[in-house]
N, C-alpha and C. Protein backbone atom coordinates (compact mmCIF):
# COMPACT_ATOMS: atom_id res chain seq x y z
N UNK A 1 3.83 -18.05 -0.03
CA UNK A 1 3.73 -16.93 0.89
C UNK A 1 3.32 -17.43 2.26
N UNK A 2 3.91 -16.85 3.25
CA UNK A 2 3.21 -17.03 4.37
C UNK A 2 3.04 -16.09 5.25
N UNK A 3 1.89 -16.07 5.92
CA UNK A 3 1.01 -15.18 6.74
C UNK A 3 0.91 -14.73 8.46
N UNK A 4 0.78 -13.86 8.69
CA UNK A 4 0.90 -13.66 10.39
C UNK A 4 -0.94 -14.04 10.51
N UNK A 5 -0.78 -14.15 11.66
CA UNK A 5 -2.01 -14.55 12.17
C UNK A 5 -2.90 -12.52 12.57
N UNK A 6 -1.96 -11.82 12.58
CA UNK A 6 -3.00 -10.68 12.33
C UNK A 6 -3.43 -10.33 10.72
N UNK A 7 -2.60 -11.18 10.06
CA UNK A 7 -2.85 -10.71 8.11
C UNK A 7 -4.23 -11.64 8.00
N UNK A 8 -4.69 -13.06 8.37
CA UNK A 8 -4.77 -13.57 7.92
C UNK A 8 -6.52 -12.72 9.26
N UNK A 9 -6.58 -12.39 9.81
CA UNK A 9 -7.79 -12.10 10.64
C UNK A 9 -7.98 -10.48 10.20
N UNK A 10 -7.43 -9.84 9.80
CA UNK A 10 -7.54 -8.45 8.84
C UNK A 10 -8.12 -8.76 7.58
N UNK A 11 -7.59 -9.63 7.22
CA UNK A 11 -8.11 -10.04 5.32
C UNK A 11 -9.50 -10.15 5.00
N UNK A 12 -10.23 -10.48 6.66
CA UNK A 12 -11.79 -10.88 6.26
C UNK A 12 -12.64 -9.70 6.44
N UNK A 13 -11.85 -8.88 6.98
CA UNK A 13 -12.47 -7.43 6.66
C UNK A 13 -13.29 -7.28 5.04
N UNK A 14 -14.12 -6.56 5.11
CA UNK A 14 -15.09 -5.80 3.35
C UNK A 14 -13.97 -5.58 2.69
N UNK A 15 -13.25 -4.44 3.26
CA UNK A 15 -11.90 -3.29 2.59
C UNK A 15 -10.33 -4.43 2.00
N UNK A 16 -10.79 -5.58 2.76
CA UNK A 16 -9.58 -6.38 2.36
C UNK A 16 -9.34 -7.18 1.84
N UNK A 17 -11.09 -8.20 1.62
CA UNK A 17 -10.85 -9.27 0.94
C UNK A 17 -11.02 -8.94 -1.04
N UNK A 18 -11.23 -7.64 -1.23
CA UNK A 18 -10.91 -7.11 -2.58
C UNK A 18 -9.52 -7.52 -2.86
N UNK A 19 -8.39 -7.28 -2.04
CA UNK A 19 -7.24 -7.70 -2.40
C UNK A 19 -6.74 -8.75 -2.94
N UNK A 20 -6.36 -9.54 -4.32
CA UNK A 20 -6.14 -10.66 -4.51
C UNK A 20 -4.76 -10.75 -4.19
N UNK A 21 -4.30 -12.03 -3.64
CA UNK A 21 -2.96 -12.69 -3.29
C UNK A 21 -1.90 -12.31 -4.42
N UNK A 22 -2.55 -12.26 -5.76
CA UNK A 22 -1.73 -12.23 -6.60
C UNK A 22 -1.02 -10.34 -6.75
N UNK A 23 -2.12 -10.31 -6.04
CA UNK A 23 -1.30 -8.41 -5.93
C UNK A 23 -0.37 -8.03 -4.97
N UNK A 24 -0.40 -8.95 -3.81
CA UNK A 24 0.43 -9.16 -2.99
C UNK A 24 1.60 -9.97 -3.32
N UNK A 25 1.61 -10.80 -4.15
CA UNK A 25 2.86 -11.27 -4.56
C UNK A 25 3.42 -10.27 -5.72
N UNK A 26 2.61 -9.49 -6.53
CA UNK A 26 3.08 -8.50 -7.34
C UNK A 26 3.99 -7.47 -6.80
N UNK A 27 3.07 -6.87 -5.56
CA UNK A 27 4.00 -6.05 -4.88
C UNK A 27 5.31 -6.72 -4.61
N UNK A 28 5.75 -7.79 -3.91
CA UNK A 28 6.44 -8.07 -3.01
C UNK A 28 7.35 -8.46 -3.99
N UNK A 29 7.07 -8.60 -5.51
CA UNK A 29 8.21 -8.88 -6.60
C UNK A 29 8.67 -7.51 -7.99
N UNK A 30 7.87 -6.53 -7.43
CA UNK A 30 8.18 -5.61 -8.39
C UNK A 30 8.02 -4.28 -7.38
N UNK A 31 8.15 -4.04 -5.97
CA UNK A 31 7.92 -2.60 -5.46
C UNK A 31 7.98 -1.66 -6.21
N UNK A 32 7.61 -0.56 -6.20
CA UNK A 32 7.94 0.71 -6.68
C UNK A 32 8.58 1.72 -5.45
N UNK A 33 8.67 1.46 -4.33
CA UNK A 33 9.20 1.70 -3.49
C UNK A 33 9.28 0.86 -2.30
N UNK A 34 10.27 0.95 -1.08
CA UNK A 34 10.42 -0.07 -0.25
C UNK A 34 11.40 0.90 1.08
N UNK A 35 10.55 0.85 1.96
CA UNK A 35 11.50 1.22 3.25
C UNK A 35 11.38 0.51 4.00
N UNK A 36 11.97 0.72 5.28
CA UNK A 36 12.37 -0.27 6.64
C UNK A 36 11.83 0.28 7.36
N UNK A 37 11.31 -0.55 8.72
CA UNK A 37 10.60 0.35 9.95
C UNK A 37 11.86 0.22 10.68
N UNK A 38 11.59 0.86 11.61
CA UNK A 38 12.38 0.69 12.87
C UNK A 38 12.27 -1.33 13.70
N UNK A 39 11.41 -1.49 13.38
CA UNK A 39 11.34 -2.15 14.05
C UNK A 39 11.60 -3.95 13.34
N UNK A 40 12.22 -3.24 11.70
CA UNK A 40 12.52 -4.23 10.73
C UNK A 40 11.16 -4.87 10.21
N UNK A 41 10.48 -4.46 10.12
CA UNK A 41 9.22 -4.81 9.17
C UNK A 41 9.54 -3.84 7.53
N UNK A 42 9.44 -4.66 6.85
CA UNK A 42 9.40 -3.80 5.42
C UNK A 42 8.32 -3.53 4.60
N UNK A 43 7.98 -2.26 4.70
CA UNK A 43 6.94 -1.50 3.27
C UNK A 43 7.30 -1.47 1.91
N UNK A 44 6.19 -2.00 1.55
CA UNK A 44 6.63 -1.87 0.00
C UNK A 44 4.91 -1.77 -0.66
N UNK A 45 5.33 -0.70 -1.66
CA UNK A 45 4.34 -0.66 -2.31
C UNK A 45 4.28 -0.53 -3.76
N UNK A 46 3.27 -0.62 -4.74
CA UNK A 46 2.88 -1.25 -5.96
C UNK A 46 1.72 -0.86 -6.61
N UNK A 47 2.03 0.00 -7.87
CA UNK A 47 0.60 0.24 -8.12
C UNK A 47 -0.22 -0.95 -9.06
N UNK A 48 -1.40 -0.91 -8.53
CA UNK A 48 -2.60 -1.92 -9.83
C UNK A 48 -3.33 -1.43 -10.02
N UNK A 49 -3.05 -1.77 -11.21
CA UNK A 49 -3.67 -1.42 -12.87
C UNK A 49 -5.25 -1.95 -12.51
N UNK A 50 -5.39 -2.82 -11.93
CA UNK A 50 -6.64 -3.55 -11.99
C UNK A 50 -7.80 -2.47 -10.71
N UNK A 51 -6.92 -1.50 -10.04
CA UNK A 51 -7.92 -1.30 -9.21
C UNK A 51 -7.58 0.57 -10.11
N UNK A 52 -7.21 1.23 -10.93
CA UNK A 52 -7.03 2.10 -11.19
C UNK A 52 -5.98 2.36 -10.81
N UNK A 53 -4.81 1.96 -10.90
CA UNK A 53 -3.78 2.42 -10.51
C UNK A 53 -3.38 2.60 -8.91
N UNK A 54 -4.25 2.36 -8.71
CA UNK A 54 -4.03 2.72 -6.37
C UNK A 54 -3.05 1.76 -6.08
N UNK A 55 -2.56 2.66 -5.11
CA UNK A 55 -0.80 1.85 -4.89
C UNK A 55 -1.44 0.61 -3.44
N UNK A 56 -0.99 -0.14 -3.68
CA UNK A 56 -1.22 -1.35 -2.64
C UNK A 56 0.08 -1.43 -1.54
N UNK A 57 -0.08 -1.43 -0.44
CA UNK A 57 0.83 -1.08 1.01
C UNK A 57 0.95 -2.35 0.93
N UNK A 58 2.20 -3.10 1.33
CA UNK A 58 2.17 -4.66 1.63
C UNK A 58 3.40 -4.42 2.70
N UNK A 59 2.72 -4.83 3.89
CA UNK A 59 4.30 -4.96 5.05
C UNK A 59 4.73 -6.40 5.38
N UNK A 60 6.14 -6.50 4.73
CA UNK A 60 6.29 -7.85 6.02
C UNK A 60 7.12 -7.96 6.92
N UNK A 61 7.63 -8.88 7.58
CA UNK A 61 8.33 -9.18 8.54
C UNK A 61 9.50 -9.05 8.35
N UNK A 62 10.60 -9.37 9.18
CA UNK A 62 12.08 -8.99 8.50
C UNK A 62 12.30 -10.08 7.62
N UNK A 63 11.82 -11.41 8.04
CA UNK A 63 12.04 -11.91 6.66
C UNK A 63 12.02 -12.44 5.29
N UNK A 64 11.14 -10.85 5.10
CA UNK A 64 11.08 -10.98 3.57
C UNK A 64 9.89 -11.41 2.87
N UNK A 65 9.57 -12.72 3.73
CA UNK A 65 8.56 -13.63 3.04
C UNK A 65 7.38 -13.35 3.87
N UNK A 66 7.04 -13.00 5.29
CA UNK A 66 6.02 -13.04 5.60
C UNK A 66 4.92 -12.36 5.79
N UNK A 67 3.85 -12.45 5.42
CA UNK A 67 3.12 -11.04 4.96
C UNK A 67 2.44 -10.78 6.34
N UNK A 68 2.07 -9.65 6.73
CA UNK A 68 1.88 -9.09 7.84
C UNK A 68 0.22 -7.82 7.62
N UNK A 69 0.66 -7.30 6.63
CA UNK A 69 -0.42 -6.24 6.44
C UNK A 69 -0.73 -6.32 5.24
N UNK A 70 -1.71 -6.13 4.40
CA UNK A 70 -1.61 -5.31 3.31
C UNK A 70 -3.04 -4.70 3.11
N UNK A 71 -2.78 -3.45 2.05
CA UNK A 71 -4.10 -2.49 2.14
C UNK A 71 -3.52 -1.48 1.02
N UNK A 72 -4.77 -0.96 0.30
CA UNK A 72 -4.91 0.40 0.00
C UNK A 72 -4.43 1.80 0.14
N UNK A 73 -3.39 1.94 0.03
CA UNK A 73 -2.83 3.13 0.93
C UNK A 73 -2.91 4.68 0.50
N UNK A 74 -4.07 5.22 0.95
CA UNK A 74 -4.37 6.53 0.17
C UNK A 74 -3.92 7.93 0.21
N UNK A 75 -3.22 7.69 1.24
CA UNK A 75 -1.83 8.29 1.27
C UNK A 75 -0.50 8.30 0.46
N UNK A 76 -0.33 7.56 -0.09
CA UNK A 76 1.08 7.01 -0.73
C UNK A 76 1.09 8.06 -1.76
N UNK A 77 2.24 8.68 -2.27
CA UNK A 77 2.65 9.50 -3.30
C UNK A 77 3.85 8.91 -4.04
N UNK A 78 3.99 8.79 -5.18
CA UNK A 78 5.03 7.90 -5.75
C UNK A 78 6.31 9.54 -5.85
């Protein structure tokens, strides 16, 4: 995986370093849903089992591989 330099200065946040890598590669290999921004960044999100089911937001770049955001999204409705 590789990282933007705002993923990697977000992550040390309280709220973010709960996130393990491996949930981020979960998402990014099994979405349960996936749209496009305008601006070609892609959402995709994933629920884990490990945090109760809460769907995990993972955005990346257009291509594919680079992770950009990810978080908790308590918004999300499947």
């Amino acid at each position: 995986m590789k990282f933007t330099q705002y993923f990697l200065a977000t992550r040390q946040r309280p709220d973010r370093l709960i996130i393990h890598l491996e949930w981020i590669e979960y998402t990014m290999n099994n979405p349960l849903k996936e749209e496009i921004q305008t601006d070609g960044r892609i959402k995709l999100w994933a629920s884990i089992p490990e945090m109760e089911g809460r769907y995990l937001r993972v955005v990346l770049l257009s291509d594919r591989e680079t992770v950009h955001n990810a978080f908790f999204d308590r918004s999300f409705k499947p």
